[in-house]
PDB file of N, CA and C in Angstrom:
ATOM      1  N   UNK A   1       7.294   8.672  -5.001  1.00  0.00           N
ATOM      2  CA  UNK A   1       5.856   8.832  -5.016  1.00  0.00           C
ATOM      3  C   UNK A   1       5.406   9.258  -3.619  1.00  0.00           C
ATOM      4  N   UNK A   2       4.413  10.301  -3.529  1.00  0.00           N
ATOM      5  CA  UNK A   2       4.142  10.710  -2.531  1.00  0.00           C
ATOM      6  C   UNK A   2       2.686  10.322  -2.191  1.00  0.00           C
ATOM      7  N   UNK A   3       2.640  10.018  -1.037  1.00  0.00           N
ATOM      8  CA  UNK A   3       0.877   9.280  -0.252  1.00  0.00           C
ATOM      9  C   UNK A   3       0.027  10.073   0.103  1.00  0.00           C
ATOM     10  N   UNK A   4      -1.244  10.825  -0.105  1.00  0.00           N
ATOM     11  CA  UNK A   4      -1.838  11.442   0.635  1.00  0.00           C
ATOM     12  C   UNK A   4      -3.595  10.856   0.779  1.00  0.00           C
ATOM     13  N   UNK A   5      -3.867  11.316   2.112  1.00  0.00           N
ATOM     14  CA  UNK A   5      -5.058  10.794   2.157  1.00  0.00           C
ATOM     15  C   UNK A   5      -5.910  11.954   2.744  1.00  0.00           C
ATOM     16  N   UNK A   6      -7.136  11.304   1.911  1.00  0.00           N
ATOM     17  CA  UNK A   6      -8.401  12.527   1.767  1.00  0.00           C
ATOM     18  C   UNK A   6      -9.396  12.110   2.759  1.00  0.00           C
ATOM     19  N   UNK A   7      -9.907  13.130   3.519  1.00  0.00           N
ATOM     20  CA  UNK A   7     -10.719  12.537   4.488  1.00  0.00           C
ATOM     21  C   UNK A   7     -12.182  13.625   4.369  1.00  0.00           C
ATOM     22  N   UNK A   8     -13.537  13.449   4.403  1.00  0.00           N
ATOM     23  CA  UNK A   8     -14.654  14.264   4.186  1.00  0.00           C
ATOM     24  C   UNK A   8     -15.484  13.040   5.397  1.00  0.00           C
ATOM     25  N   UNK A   9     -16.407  14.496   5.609  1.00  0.00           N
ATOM     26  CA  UNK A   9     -17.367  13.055   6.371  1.00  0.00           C
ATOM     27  C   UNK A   9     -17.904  11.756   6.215  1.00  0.00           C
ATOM     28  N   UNK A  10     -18.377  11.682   4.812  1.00  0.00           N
ATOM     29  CA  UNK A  10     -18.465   9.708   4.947  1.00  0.00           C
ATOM     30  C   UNK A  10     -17.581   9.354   3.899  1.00  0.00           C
ATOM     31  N   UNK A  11     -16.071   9.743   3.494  1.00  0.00           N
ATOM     32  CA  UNK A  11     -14.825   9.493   2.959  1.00  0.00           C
ATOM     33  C   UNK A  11     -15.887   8.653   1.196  1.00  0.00           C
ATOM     34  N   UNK A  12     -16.402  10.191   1.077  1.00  0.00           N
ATOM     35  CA  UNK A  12     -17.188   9.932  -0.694  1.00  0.00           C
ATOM     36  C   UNK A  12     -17.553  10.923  -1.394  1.00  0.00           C
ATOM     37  N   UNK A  13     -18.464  11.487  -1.589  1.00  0.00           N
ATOM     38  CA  UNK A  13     -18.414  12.840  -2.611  1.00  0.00           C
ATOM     39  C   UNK A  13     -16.935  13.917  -2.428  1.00  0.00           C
ATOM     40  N   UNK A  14     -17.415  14.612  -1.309  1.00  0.00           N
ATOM     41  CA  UNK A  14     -16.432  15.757  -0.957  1.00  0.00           C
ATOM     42  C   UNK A  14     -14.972  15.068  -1.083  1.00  0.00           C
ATOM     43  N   UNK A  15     -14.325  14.106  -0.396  1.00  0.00           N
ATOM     44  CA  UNK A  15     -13.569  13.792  -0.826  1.00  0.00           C
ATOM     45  C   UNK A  15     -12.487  13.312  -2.258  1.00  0.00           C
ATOM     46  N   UNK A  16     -13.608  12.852  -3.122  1.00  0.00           N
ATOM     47  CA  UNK A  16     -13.415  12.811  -4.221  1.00  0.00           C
ATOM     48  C   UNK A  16     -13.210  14.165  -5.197  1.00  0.00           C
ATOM     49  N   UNK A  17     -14.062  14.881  -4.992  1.00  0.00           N
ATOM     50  CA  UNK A  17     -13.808  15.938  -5.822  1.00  0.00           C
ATOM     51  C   UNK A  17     -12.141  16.661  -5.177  1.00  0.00           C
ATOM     52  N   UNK A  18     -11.897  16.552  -4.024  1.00  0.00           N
ATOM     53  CA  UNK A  18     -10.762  17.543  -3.666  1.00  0.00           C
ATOM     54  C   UNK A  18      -9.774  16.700  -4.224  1.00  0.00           C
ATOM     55  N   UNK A  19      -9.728  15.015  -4.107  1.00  0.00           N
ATOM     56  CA  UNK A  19      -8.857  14.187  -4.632  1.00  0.00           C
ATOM     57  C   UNK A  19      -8.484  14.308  -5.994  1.00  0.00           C
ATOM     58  N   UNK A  20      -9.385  14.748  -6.962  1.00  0.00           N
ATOM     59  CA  UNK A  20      -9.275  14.811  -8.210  1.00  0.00           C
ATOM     60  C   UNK A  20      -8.549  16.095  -8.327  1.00  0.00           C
ATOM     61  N   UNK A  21      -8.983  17.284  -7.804  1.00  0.00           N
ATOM     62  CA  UNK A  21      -8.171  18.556  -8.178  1.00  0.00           C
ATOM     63  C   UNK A  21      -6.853  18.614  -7.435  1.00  0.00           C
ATOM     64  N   UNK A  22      -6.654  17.545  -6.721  1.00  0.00           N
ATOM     65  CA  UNK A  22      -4.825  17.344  -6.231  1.00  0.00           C
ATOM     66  C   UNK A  22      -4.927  16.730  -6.911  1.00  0.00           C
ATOM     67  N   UNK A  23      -4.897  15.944  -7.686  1.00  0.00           N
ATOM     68  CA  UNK A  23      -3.835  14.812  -8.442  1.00  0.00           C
ATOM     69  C   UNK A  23      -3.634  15.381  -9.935  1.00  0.00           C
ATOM     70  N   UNK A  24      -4.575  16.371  -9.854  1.00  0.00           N
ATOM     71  CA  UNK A  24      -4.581  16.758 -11.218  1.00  0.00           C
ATOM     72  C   UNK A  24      -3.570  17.671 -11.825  1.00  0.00           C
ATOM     73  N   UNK A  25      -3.535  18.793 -10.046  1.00  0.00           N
ATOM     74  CA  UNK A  25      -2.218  19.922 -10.132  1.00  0.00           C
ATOM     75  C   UNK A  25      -0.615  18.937  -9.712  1.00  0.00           C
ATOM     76  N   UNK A  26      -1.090  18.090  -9.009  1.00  0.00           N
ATOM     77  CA  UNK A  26      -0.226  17.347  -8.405  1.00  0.00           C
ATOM     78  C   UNK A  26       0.918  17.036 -10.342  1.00  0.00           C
ATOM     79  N   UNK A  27      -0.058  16.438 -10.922  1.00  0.00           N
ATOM     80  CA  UNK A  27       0.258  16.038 -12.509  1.00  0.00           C
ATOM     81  C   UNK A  27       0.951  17.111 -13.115  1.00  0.00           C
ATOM     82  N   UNK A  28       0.376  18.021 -12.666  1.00  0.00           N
ATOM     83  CA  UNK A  28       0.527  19.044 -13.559  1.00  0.00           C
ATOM     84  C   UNK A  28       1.962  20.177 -13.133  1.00  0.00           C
ATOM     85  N   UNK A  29       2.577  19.538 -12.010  1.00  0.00           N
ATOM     86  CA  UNK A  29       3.702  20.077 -10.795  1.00  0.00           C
ATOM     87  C   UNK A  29       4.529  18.841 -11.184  1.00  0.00           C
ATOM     88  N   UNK A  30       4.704  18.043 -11.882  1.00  0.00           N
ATOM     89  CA  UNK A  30       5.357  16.836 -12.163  1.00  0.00           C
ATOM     90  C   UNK A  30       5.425  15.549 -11.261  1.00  0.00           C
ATOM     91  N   UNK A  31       4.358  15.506 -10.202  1.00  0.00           N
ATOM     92  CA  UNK A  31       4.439  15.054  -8.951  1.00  0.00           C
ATOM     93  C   UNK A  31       3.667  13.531  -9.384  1.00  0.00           C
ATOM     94  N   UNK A  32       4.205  12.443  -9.205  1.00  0.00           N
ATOM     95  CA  UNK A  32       3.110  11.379  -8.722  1.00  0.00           C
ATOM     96  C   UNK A  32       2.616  11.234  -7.196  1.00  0.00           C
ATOM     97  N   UNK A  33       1.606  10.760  -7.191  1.00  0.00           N
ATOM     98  CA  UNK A  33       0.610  10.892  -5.985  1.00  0.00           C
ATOM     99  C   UNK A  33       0.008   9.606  -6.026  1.00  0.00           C
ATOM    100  N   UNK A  34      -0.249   8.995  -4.725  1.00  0.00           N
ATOM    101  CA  UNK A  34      -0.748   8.072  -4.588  1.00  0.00           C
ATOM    102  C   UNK A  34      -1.780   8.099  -3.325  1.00  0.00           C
ATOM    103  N   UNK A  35      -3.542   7.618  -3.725  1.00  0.00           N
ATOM    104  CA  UNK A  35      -4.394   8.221  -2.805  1.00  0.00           C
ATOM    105  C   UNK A  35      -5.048   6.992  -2.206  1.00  0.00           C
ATOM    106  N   UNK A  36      -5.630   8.154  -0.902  1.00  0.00           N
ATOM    107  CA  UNK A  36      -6.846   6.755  -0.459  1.00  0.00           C
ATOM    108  C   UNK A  36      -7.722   8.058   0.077  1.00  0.00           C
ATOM    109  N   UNK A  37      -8.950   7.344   0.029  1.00  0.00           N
ATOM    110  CA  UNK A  37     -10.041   8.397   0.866  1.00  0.00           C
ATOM    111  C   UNK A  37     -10.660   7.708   2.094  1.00  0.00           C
ATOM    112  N   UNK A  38     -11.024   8.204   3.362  1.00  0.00           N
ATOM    113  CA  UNK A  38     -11.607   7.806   4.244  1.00  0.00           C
ATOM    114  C   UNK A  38     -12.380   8.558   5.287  1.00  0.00           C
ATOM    115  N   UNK A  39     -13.564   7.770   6.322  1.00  0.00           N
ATOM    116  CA  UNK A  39     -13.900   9.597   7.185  1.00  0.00           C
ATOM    117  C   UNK A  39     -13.212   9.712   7.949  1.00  0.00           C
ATOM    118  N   UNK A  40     -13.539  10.516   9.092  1.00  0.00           N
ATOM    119  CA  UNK A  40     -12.640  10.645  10.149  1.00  0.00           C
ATOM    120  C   UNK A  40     -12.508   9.510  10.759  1.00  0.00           C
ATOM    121  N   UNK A  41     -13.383   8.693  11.441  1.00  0.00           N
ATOM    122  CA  UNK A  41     -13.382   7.841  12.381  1.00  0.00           C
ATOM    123  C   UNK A  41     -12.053   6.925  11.557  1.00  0.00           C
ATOM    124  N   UNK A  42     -11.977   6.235  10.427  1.00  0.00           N
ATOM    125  CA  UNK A  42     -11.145   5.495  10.037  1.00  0.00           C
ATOM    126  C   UNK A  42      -9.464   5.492   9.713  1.00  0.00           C
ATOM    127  N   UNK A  43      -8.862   7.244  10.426  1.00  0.00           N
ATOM    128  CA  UNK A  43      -8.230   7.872   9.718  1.00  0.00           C
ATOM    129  C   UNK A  43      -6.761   7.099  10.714  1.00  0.00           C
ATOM    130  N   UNK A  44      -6.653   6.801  11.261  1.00  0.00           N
ATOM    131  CA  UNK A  44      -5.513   5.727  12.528  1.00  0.00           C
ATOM    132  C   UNK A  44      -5.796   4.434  11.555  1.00  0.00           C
ATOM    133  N   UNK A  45      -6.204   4.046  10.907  1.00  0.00           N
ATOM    134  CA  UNK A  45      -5.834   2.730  10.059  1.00  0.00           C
ATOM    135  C   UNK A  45      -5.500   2.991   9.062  1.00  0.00           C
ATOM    136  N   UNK A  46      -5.648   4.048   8.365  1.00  0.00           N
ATOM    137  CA  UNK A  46      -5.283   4.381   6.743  1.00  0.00           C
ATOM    138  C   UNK A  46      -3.949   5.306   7.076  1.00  0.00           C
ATOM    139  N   UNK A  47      -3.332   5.722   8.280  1.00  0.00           N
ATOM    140  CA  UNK A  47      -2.005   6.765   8.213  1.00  0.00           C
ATOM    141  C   UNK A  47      -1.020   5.756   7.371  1.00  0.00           C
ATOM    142  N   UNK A  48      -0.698   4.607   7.815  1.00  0.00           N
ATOM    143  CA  UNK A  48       0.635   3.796   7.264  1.00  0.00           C
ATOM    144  C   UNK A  48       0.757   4.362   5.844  1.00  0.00           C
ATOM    145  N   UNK A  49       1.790   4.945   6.003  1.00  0.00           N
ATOM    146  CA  UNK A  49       3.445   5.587   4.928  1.00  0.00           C
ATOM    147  C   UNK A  49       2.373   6.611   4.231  1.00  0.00           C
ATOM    148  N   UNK A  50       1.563   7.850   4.650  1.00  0.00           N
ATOM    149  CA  UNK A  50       0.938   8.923   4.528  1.00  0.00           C
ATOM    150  C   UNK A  50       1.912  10.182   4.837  1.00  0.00           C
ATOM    151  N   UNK A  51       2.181  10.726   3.545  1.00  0.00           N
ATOM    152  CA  UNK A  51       2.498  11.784   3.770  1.00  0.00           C
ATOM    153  C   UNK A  51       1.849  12.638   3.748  1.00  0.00           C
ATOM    154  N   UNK A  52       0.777  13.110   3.415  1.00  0.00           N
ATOM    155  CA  UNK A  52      -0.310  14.202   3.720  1.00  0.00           C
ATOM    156  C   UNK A  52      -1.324  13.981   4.373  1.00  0.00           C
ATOM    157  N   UNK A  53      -2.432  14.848   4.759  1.00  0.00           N
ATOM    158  CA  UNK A  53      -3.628  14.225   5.155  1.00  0.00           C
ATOM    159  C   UNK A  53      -4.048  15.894   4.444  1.00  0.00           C
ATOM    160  N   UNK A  54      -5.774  15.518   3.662  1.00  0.00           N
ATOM    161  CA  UNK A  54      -6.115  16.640   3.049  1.00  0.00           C
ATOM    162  C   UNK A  54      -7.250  16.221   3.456  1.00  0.00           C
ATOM    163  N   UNK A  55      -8.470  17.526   4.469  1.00  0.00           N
ATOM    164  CA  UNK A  55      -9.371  17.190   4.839  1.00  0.00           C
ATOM    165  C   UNK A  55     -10.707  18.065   4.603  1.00  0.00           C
ATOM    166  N   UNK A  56     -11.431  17.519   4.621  1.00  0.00           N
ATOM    167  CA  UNK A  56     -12.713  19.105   4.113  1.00  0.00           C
ATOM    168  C   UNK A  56     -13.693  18.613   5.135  1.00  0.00           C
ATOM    169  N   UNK A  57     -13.504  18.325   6.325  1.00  0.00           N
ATOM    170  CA  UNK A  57     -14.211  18.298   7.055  1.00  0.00           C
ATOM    171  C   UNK A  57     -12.830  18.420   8.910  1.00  0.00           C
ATOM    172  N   UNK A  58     -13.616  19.096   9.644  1.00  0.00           N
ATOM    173  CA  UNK A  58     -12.574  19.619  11.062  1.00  0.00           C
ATOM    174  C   UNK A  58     -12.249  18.034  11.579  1.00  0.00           C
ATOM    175  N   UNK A  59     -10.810  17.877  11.757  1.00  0.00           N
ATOM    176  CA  UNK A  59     -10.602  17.140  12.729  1.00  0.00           C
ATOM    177  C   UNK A  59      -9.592  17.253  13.933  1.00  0.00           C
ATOM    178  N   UNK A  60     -10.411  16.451  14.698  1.00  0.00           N
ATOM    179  CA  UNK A  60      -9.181  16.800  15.953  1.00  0.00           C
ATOM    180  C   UNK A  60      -8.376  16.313  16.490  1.00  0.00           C
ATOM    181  N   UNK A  61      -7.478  16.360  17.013  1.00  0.00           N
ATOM    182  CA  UNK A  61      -6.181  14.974  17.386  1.00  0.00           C
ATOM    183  C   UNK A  61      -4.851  15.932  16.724  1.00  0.00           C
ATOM    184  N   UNK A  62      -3.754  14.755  17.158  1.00  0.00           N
ATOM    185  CA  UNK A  62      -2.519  14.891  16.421  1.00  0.00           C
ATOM    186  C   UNK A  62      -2.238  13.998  15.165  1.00  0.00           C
ATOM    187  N   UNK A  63      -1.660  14.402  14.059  1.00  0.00           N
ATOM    188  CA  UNK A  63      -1.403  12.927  13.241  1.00  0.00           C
ATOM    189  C   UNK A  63       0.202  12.945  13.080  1.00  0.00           C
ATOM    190  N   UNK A  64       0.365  11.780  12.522  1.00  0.00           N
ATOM    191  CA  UNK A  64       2.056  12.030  12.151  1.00  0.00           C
ATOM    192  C   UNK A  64       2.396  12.536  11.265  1.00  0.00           C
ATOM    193  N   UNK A  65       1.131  12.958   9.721  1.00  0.00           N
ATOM    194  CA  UNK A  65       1.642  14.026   8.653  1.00  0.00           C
ATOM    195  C   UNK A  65       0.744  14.867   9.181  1.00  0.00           C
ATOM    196  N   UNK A  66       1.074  15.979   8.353  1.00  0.00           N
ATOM    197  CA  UNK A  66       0.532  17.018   8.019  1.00  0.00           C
ATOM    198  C   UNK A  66      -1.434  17.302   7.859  1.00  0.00           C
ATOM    199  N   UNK A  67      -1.860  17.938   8.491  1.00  0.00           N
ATOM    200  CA  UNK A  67      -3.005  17.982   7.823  1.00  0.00           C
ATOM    201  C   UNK A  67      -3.494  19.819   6.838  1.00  0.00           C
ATOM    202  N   UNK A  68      -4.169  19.420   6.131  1.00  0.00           N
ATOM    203  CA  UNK A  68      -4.201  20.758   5.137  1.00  0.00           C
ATOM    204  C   UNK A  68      -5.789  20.841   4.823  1.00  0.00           C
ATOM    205  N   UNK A  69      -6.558  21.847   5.459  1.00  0.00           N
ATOM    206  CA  UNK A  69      -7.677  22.010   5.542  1.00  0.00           C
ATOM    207  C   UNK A  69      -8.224  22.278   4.173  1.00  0.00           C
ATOM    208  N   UNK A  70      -9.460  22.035   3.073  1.00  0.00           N
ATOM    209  CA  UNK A  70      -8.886  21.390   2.052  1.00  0.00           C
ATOM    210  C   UNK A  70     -10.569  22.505   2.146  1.00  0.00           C
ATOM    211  N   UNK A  71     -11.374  22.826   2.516  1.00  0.00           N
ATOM    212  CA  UNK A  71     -12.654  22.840   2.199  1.00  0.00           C
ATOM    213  C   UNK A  71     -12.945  23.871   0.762  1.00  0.00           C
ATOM    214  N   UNK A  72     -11.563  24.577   0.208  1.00  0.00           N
ATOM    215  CA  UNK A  72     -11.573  25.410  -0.415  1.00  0.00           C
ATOM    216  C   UNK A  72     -11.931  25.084  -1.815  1.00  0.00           C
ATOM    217  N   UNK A  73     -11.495  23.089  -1.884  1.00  0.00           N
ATOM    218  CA  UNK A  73     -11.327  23.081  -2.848  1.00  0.00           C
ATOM    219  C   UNK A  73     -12.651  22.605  -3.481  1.00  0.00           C
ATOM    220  N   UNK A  74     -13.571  22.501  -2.633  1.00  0.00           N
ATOM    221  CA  UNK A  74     -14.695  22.263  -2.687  1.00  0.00           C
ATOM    222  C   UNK A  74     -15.920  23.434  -3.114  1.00  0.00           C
ATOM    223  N   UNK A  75     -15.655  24.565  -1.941  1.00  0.00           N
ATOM    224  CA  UNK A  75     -16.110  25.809  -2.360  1.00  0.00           C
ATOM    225  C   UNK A  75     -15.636  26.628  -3.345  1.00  0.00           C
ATOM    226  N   UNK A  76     -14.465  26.340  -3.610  1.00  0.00           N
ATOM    227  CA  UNK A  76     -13.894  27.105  -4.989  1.00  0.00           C
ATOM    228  C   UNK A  76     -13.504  28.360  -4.689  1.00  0.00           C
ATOM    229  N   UNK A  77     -13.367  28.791  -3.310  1.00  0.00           N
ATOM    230  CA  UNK A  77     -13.041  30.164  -2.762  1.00  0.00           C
ATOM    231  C   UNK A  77     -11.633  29.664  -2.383  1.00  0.00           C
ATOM    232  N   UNK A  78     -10.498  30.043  -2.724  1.00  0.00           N
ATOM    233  CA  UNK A  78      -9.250  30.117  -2.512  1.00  0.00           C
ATOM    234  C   UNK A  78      -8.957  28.754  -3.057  1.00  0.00           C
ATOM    235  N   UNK A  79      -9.013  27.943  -3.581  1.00  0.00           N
ATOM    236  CA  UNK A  79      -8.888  27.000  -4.416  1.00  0.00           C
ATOM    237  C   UNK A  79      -7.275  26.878  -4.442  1.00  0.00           C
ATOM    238  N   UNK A  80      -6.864  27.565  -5.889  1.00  0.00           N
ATOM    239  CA  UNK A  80      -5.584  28.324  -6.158  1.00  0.00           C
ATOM    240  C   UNK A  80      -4.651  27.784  -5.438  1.00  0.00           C
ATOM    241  N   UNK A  81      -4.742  28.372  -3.940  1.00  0.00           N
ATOM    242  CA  UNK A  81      -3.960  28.835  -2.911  1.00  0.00           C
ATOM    243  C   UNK A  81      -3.730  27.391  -2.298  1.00  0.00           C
ATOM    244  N   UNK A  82      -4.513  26.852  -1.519  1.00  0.00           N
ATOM    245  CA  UNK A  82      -4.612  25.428  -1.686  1.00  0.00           C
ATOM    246  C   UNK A  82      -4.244  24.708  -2.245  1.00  0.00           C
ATOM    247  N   UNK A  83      -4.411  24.514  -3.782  1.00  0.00           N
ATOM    248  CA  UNK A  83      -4.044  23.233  -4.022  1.00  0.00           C
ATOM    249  C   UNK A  83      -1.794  23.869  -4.301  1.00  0.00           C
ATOM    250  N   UNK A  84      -1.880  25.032  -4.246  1.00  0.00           N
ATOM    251  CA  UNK A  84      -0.519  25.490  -4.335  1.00  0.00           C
ATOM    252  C   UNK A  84       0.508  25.008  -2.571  1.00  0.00           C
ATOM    253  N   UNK A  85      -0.029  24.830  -1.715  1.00  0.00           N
ATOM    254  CA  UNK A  85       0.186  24.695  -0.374  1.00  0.00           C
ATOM    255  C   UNK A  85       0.233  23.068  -0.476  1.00  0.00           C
ATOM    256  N   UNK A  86      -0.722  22.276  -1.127  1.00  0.00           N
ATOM    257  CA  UNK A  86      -0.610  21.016  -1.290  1.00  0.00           C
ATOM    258  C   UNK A  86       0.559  20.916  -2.079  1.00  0.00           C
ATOM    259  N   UNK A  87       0.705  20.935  -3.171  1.00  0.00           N
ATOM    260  CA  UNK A  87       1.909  21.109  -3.846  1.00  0.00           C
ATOM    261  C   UNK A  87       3.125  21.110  -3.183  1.00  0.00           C
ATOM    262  N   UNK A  88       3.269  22.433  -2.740  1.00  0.00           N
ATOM    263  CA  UNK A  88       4.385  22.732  -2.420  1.00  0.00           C
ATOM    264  C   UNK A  88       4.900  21.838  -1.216  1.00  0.00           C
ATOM    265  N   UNK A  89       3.894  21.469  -0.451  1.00  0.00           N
ATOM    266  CA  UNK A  89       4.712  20.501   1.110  1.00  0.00           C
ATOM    267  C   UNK A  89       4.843  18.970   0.386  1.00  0.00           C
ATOM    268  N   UNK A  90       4.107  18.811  -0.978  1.00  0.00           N
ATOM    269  CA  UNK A  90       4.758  17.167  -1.649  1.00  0.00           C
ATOM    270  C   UNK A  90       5.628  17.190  -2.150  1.00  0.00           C
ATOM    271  N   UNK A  91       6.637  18.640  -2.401  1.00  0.00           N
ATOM    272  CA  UNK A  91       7.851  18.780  -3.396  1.00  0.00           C
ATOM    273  C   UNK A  91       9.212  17.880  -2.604  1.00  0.00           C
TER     274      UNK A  91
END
């Protein structure tokens, strides 16, 4: 099972919707997924055993996974492509 965490500015709407369209392709890629959402400020307490970080809002720093700029999946402009890039780095 793979961990990823969703981060939007107050870790609630935006986040949720991008969470739902990963878990959904995630399902649909044969993948289980296991989530949490949070904002930025909270994102150093929620890393423990995170393998992704999917974000629709800029952040700055280093993390120890991955981060995957996510805003697409929100705007629906490159969507696709995205949630295929998510995918592919949980395989």
């Amino acid at each position: 099972m793979k961990h990823v965490l969703f981060v939007c500015g107050t870790g609630g709407i935006t986040s949720a919707v991008a969470e739902n369209r990963v878990i959904e392709a995630c399902l649909a890629a044969g993948l289980k997924v296991q989530t949490r959402r949070c904002t930025p400020a909270a994102i150093d307490s929620n890393l423990d055993g995170i393998d992704l970080i999917v974000s629709t809002t800029y952040l700055a720093g280093d993390y120890p996974a991955e981060v995957i700029n996510a805003i697409s999946l929100i705007t629906g402009i490159g969507c696709d492509a995205v949630l295929e890039e998510i995918v592919s780095k949980l395989k």
